[in-house]
Protein backbone atom coordinates (compact mmCIF):
# COMPACT_ATOMS: atom_id res chain seq x y z
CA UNK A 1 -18.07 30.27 29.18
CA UNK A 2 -18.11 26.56 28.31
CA UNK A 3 -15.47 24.55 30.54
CA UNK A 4 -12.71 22.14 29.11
CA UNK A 5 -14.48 19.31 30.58
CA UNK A 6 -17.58 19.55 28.66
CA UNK A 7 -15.72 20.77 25.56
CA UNK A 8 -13.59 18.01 25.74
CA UNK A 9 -16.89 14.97 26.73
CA UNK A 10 -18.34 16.85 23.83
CA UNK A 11 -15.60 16.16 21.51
CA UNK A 12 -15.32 12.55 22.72
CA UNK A 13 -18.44 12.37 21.90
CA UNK A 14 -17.99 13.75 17.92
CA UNK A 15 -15.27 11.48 17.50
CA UNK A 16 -16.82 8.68 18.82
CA UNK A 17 -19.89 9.25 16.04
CA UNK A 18 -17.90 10.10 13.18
CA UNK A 19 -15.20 7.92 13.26
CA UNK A 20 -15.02 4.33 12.23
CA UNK A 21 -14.59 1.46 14.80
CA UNK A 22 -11.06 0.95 13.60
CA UNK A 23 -9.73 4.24 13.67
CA UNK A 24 -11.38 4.74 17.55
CA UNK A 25 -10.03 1.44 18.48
CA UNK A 26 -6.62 2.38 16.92
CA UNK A 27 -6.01 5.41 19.12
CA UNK A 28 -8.82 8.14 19.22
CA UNK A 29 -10.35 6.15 22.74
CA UNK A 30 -6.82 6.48 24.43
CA UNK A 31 -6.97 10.24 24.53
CA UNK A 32 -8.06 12.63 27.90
CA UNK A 33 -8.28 16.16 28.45
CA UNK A 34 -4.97 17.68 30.10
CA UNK A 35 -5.77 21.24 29.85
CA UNK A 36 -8.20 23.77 28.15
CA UNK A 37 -7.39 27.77 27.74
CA UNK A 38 -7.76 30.55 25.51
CA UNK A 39 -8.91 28.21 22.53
CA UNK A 40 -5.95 26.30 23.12
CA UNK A 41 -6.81 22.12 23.81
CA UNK A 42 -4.23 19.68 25.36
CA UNK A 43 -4.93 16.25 25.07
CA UNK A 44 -2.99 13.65 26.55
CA UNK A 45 -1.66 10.30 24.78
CA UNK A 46 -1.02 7.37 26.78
CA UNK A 47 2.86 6.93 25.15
CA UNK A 48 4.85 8.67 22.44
CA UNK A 49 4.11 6.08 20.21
CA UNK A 50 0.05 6.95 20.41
CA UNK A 51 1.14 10.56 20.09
CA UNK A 52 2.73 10.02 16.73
CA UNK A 53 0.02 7.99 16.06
CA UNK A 54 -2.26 10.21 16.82
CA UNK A 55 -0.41 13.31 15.80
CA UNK A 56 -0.15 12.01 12.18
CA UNK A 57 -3.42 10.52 11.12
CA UNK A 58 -5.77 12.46 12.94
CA UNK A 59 -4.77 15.64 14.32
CA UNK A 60 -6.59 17.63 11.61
CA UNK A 61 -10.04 15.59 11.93
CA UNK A 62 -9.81 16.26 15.84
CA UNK A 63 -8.91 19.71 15.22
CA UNK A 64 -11.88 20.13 12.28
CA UNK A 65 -14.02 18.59 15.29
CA UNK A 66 -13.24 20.58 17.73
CA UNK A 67 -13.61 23.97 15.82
CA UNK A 68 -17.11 23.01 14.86
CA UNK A 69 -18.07 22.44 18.70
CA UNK A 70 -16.73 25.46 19.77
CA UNK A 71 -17.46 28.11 16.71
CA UNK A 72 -14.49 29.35 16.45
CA UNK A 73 -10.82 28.24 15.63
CA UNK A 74 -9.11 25.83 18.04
CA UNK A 75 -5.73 25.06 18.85
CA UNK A 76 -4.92 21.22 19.52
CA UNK A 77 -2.16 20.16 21.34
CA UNK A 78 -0.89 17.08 22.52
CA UNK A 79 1.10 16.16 25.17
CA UNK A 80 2.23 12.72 26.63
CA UNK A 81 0.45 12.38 30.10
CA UNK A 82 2.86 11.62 33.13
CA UNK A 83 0.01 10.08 34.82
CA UNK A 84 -0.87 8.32 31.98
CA UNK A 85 2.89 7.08 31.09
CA UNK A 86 3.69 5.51 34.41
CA UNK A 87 0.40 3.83 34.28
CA UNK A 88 1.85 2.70 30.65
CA UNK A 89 5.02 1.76 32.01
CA UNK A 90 5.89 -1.95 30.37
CA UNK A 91 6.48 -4.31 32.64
CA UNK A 92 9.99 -6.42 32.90
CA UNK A 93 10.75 -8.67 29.72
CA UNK A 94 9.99 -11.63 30.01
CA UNK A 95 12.44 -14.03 28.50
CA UNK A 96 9.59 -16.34 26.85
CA UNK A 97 8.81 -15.03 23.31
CA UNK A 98 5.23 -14.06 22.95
CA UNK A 99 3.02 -12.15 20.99
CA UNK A 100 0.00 -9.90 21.23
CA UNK A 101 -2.76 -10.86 18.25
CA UNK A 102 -5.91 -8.41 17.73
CA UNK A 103 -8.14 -10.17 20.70
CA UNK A 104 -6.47 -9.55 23.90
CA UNK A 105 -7.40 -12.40 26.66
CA UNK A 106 -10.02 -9.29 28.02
CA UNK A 107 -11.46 -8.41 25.10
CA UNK A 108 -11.12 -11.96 23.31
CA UNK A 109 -13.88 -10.75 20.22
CA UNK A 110 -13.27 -6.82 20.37
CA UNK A 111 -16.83 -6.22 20.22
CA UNK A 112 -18.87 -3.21 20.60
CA UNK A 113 -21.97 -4.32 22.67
CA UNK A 114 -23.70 -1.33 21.60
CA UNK A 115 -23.80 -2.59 17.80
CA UNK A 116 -26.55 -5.35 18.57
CA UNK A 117 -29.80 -6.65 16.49
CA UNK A 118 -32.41 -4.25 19.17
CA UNK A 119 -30.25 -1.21 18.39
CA UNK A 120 -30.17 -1.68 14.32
CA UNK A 121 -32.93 -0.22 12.39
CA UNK A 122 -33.97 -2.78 9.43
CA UNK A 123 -36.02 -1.38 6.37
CA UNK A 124 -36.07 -2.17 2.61
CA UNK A 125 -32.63 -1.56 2.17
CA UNK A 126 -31.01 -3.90 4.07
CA UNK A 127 -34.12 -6.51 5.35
CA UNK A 128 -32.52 -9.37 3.45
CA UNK A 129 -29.08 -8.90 5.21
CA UNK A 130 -30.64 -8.37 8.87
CA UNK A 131 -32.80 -11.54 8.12
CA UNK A 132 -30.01 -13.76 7.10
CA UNK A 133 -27.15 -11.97 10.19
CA UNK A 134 -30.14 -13.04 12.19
CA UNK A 135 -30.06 -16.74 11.38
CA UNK A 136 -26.39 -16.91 10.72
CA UNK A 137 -26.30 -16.05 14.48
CA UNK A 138 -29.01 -18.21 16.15
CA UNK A 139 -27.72 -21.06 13.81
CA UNK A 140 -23.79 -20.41 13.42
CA UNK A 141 -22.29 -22.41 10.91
CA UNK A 142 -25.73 -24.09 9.38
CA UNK A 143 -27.82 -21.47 7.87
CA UNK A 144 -25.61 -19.50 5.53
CA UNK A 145 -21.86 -20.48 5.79
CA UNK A 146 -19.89 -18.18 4.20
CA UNK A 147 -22.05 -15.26 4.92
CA UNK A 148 -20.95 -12.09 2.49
CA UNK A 149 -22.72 -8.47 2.95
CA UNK A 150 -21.85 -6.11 1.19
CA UNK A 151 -22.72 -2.26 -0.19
CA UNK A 152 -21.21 1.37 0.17
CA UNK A 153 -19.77 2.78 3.38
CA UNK A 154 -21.53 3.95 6.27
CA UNK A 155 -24.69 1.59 5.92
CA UNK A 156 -24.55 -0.92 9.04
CA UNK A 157 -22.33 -3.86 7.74
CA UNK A 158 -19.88 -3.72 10.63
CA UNK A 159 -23.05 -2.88 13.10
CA UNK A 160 -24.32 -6.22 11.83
CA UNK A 161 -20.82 -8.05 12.35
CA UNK A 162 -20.69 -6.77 15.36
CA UNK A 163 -24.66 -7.81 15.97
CA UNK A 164 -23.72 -11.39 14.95
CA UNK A 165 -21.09 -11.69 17.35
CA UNK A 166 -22.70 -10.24 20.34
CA UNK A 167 -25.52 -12.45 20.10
CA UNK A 168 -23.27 -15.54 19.70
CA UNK A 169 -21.57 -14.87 22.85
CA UNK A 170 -24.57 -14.07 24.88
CA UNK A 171 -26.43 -16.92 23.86
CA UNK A 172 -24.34 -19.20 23.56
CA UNK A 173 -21.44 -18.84 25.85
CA UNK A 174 -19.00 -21.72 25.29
CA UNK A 175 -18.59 -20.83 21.58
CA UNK A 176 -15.74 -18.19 20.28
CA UNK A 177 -16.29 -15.16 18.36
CA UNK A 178 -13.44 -13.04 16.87
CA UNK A 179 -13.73 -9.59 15.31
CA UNK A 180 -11.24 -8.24 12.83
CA UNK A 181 -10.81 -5.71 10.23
CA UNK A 182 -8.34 -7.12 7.62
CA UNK A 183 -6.39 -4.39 8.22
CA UNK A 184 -5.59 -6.16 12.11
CA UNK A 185 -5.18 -9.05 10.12
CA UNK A 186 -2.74 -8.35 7.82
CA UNK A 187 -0.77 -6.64 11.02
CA UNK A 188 -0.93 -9.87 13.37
CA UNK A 189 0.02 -11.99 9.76
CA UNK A 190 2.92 -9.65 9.51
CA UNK A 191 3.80 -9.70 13.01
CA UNK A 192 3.76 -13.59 12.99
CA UNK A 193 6.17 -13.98 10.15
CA UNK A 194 8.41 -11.38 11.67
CA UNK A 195 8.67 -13.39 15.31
CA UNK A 196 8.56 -16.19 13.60
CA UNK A 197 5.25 -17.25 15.12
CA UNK A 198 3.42 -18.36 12.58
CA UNK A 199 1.87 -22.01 14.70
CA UNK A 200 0.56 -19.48 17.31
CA UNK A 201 -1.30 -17.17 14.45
CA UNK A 202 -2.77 -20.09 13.14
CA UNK A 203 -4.37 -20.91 16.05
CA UNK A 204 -5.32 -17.69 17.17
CA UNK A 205 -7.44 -17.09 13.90
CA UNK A 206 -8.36 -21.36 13.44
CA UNK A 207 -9.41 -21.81 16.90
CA UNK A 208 -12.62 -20.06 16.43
CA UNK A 209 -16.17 -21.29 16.01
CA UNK A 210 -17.25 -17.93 14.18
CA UNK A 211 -14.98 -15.61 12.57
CA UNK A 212 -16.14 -12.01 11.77
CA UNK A 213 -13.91 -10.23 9.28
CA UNK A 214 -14.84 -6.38 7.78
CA UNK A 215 -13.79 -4.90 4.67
CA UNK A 216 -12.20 -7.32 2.92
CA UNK A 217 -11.84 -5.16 -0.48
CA UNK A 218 -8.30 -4.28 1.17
CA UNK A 219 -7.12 -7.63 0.57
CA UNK A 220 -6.84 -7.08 -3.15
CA UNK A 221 -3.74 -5.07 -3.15
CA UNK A 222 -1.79 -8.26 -0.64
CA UNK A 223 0.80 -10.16 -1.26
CA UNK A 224 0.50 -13.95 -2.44
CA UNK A 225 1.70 -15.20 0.88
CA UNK A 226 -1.40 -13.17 2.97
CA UNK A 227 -4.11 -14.52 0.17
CA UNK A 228 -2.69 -18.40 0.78
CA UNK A 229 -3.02 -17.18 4.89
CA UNK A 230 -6.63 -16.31 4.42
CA UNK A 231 -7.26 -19.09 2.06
CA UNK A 232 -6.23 -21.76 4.11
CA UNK A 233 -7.62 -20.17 7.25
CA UNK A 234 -11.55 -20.38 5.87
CA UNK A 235 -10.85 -23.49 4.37
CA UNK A 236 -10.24 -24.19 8.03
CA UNK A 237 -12.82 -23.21 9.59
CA UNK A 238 -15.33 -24.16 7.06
CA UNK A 239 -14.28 -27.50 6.52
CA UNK A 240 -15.15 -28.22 10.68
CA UNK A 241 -18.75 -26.12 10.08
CA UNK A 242 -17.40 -22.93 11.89
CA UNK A 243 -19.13 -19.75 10.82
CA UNK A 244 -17.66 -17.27 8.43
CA UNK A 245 -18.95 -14.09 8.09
CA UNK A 246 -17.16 -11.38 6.01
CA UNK A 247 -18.21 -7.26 4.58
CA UNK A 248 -17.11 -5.44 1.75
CA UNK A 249 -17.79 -2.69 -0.18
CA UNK A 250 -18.14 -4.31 -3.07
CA UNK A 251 -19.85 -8.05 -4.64
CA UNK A 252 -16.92 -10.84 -4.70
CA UNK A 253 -17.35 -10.78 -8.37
CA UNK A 254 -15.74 -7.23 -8.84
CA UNK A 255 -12.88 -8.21 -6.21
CA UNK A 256 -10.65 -8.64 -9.25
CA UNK A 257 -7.74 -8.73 -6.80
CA UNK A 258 -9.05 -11.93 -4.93
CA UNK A 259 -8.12 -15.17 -5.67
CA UNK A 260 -10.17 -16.64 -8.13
CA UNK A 261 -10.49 -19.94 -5.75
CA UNK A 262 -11.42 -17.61 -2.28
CA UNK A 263 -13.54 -15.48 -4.48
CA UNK A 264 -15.15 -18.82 -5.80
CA UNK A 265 -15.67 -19.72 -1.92
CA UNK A 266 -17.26 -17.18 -0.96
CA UNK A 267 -19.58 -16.99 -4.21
CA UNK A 268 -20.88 -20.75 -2.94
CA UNK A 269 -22.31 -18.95 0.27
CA UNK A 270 -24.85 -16.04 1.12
CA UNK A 271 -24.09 -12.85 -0.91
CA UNK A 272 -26.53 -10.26 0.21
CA UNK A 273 -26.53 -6.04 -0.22
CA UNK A 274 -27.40 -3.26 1.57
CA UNK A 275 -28.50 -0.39 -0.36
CA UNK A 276 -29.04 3.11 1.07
CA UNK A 277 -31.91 3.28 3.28
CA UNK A 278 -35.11 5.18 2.57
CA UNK A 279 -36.52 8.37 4.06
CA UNK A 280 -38.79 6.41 6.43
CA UNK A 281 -35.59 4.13 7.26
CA UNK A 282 -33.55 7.43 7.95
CA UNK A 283 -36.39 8.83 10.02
CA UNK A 284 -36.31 5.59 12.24
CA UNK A 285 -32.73 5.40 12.47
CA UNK A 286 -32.54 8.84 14.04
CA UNK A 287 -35.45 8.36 16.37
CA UNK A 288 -33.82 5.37 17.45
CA UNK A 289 -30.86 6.78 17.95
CA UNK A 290 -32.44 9.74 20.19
CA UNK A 291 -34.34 7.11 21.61
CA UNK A 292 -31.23 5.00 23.10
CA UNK A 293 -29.38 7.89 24.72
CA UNK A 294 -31.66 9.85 26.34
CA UNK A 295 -32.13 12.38 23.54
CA UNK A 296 -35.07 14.98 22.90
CA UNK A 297 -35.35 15.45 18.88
CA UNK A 298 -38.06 16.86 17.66
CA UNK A 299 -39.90 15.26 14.76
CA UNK A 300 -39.62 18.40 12.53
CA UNK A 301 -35.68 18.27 13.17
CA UNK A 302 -35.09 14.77 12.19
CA UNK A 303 -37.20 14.84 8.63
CA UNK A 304 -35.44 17.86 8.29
CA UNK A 305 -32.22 15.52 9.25
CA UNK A 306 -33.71 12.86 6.95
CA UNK A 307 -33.65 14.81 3.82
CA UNK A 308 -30.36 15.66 3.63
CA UNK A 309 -28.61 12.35 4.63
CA UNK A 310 -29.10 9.81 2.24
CA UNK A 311 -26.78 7.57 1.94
CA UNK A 312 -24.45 7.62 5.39
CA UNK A 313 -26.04 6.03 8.37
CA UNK A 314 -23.10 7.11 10.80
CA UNK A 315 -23.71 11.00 9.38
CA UNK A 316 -27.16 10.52 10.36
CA UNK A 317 -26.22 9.46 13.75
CA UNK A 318 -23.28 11.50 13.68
CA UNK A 319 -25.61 14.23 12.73
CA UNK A 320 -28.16 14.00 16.48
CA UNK A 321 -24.78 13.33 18.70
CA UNK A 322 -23.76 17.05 17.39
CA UNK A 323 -27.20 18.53 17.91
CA UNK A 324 -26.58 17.42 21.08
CA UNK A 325 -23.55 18.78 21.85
CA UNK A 326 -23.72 22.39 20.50
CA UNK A 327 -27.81 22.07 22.62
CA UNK A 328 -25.66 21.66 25.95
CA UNK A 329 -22.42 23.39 25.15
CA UNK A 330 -25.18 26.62 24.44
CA UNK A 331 -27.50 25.33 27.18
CA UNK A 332 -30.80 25.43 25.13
CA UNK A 333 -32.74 22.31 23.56
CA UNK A 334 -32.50 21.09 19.99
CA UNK A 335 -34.07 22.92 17.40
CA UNK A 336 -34.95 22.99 14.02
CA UNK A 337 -33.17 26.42 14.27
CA UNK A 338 -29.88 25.29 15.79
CA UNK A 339 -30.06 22.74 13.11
CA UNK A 340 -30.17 24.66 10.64
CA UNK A 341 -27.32 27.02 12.37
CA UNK A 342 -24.76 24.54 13.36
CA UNK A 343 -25.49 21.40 10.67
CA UNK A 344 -24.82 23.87 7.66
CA UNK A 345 -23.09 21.41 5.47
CA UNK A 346 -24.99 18.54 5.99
CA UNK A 347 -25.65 16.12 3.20
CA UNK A 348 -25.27 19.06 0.59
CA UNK A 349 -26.65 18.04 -2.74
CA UNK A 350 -23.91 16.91 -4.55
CA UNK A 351 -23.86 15.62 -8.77
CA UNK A 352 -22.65 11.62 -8.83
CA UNK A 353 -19.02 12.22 -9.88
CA UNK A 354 -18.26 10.04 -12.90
CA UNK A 355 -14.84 8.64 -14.53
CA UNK A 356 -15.89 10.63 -17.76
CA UNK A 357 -15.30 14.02 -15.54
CA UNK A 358 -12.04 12.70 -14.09
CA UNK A 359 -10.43 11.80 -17.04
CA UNK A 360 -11.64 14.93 -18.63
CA UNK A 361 -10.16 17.34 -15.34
CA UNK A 362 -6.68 14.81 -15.39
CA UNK A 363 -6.30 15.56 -19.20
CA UNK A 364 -6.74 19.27 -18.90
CA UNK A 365 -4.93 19.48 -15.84
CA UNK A 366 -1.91 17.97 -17.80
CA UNK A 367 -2.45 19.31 -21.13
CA UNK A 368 -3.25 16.58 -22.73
CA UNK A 369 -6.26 14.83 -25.03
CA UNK A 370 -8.72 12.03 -23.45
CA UNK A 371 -8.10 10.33 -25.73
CA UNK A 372 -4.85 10.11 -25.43
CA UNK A 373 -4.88 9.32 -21.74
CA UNK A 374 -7.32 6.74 -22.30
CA UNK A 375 -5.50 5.19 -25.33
CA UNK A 376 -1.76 2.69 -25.38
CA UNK A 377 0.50 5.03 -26.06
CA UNK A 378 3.74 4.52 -23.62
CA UNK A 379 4.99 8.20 -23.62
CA UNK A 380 6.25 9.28 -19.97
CA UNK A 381 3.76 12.31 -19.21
CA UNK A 382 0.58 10.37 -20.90
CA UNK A 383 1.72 7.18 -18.89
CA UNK A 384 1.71 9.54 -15.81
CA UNK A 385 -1.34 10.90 -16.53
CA UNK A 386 -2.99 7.62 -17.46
CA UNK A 387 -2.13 6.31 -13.77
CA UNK A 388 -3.47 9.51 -11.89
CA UNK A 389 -6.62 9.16 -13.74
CA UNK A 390 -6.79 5.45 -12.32
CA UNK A 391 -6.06 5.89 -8.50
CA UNK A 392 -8.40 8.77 -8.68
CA UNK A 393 -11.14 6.81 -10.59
CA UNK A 394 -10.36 4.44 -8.07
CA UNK A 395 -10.06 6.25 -4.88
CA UNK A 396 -13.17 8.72 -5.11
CA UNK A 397 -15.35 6.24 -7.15
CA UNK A 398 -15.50 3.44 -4.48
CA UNK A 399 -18.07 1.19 -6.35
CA UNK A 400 -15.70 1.18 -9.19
CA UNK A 401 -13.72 -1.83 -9.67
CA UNK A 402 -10.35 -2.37 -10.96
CA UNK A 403 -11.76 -4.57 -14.30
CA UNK A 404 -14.48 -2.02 -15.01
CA UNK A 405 -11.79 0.83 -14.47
CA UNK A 406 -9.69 -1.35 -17.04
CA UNK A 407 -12.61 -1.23 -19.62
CA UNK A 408 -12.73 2.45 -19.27
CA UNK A 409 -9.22 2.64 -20.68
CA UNK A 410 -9.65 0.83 -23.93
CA UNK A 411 -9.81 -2.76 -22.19
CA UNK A 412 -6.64 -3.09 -20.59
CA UNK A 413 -6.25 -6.32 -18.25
CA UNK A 414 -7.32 -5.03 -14.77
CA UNK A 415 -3.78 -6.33 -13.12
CA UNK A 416 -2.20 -3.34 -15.66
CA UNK A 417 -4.88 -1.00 -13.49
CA UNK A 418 -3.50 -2.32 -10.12
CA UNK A 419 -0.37 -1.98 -11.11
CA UNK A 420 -0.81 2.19 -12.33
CA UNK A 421 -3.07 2.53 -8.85
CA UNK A 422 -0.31 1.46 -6.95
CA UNK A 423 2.19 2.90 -7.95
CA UNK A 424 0.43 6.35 -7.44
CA UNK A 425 -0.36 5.47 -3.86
CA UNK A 426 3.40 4.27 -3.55
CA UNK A 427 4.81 7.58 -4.27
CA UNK A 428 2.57 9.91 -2.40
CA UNK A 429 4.57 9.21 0.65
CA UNK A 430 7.55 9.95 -0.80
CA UNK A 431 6.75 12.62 -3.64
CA UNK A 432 5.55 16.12 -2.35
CA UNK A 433 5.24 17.16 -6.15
CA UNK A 434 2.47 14.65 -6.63
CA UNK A 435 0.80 14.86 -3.46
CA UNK A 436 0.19 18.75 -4.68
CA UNK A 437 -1.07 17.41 -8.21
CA UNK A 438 -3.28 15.44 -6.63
CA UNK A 439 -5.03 17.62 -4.01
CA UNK A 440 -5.44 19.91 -6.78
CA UNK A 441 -7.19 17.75 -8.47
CA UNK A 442 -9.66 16.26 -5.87
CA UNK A 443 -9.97 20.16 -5.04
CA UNK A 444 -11.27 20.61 -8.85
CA UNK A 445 -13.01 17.35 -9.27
CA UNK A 446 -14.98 18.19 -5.62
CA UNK A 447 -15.66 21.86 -6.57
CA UNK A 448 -17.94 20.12 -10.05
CA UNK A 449 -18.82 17.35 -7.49
């Protein structure tokens, strides 16, 4: 019979592996075990607001977690924690105005000290990238200045932010390091303007001597106002020889949504890839992985491991911290066979999904021609169409940017394709309809996927 406790440090676990840093950071490392009964799980949130938080994001992905650790359905509940609240409890206002940016006076970079240049695994993929993080951070502001990496999701960019700025601080203590996601900058840019602090943002973000910033594709979609904020802060910083590093997903050139004169910036710098890594890089990176915490996979498991997972480094390592937890929930060592019992849909073989096959599923769906969907013509349902084939272009197609989606759709200007995108994503909060049209087709376009 397992116990809640090591369902639950199991689960901790999962989450920890298979989400990003900004979703953990944003609530998932709050959470503790309350209770665990007849496949029922109450976890505990540290204040209604986490709950919600919690309860609307990423209930279902701790729920799908769960389920696959135990083998059977689970139940996930959550609760706020008494304990927990009165530890919460805010103190008295204070009557000075102040506000709270991304790096707290604790945790001044937000930092993960396990993401550091000993625990990343270079190959042929991404050598150039390690090599030039490497110097960026024994040299900050001299070797490469901006510093750009960039390349598909899951293949170490924020592990080498977060490399950079570890080694800065332990080397070379006086200077300060600042991790954000733009995300956590937009929200302390938004905050600032709303309590009118706007001096004390500038300083927060200025005062810096190397700036780390992740996935700044989601700038694209901002307002003027945040693209002059980010302008002038590198400007900044680079003008007193203060390092810059920034990732993406995708080469400033095909960041359409940038402004030309950042995207010009950052062009004068380092731009450097990663690809996905090669079998013998995936082979290392799970070894190393095993290696670090203590872990017994067998060689046979992790080509096995290696084959499947191409192109995700945090499924690979997502992959061992699950072996490991079904091996001790079941109390028997990891092998080949529980692999291949409990890692069932790992890596499946999938066909590269195309915008030829989602126009083609969008036109059917709607009864229309491709042609027409592709083409100018400024009827309502072809104009609806025409913008659910963009955001889904754009949403499952990530290296897909908005001026090649524009070429796909007889050469429109690529601000007409931001425009259609948006406007999709605007109404899916508010439009049950579409949010149905939509799921169906992802559910189609996955099922030929």
């Amino acid at each position: 019979m397992q116990s809640g406790e090591d369902i639950w440090s199991a689960l901790r676990d999962s989450l920890r592996s298979n989400a990003s840093e900004a979703v953990w950071a944003a609530g998932l490392n709050t959470l503790h075990l309350v209770d665990y009964h007849e496949d029922t799980l109450v976890i505990g949130a540290p204040n209604q607001i986490q709950l919600l938080r919690v309860q609307q994001r990423y209930l279902p992905f701790i729920t799908e977690q769960a389920a696959r650790l135990v083998g059977r359905d689970v139940v996930v509940s959550l609760t706020v924690s008494k304990e927990e609240a009165e530890l919460s409890e805010p103190e008295p206002p204070n009557t000075a105005p102040a506000i709270t940016f991304a790096a707290s006076v604790d945790r001044p970079a937000r930092l993960d000290p396990r993401m550091t240049f000993d625990s990343f695994v270079p190959g042929s993929s991404n050598r150039l990238a390690f090599a030039a993080a490497q110097s960026v951070a024994e040299t900050p502001g001299r070797a490469y200045n901006p510093l750009m990496i960039y390349g598909n999701s899951g293949l170490g960019k924020t592990h080498l932010l977060h490399a950079i700025g570890n080694y800065v601080q332990e080397n070379y203590p006086g200077r300060k390091v600042l991790y954000v996601s733009t995300e956590t900058f937009l929200n302390d840019f938004i905050r600032a303007i709303q309590t009118r602090t706007q001096l004390a943002l500038h300083e927060r973000y200025r005062e810096n001597d190397v700036l780390l910033i992740d996935d700044i594709q989601f700038m694209e979609t901002r307002g003027e106002t945040f693209h002059e904020e980010i302008f002038h802060t590198y400007n900044a910083l680079h003008g007193e020889g203060k390092q810059i590093v920034l990732t993406s997903d995708r080469s400033p050139r095909d960041l359409a949504g940038l402004q030309e004169r950042f995207r010009s910036r950052l062009l004068q710098g380092l731009v450097t890839e990663i690809d996905q890594p090669d079998l013998e890089t995936r082979i290392a990176i799970l070894r190393s992985k095993s290696e670090r915490e203590g872990i017994a996979l067998p060689n046979d498991v992790a080509e096995w491991i290696a084959h499947r997972v191409r192109d995700n480094i945090r499924e690979l390592e997502g992959s061992v911290t699950m072996l490991r937890a079904f091996a001790n929930l079941r109390q028997e060592p990891i092998s080949l066979e529980l692999a291949k019992t409990h890692l069932t849909n790992l890596g499946q073989e999938q066909v590269i999904l195309r915008p030829e096959a989602i126009l083609s599923v969008v036109s059917d769906f709607y009864g229309l021609s491709v042609d027409d969907v592709r083409g100018s013509k400024r009827l309502r349902p072809l104009v609806h169409a025409r913008h659910v084939a963009m955001y889904l272009i754009r949403d499952l197609l990530n290296n897909y940017s908005y001026p090649m989606i524009a070429r796909i759709f007889d050469g429109r200007n690529h601000t007409t394709v931001i425009s259609g995108v948006e406007k999709i994503r605007d109404q899916l909060a508010s439009n049950p309809d579409l949010l149905s049209q939509i799921n169906q087709l992802k559910k189609k376009l996955q099922g030929e996927n």
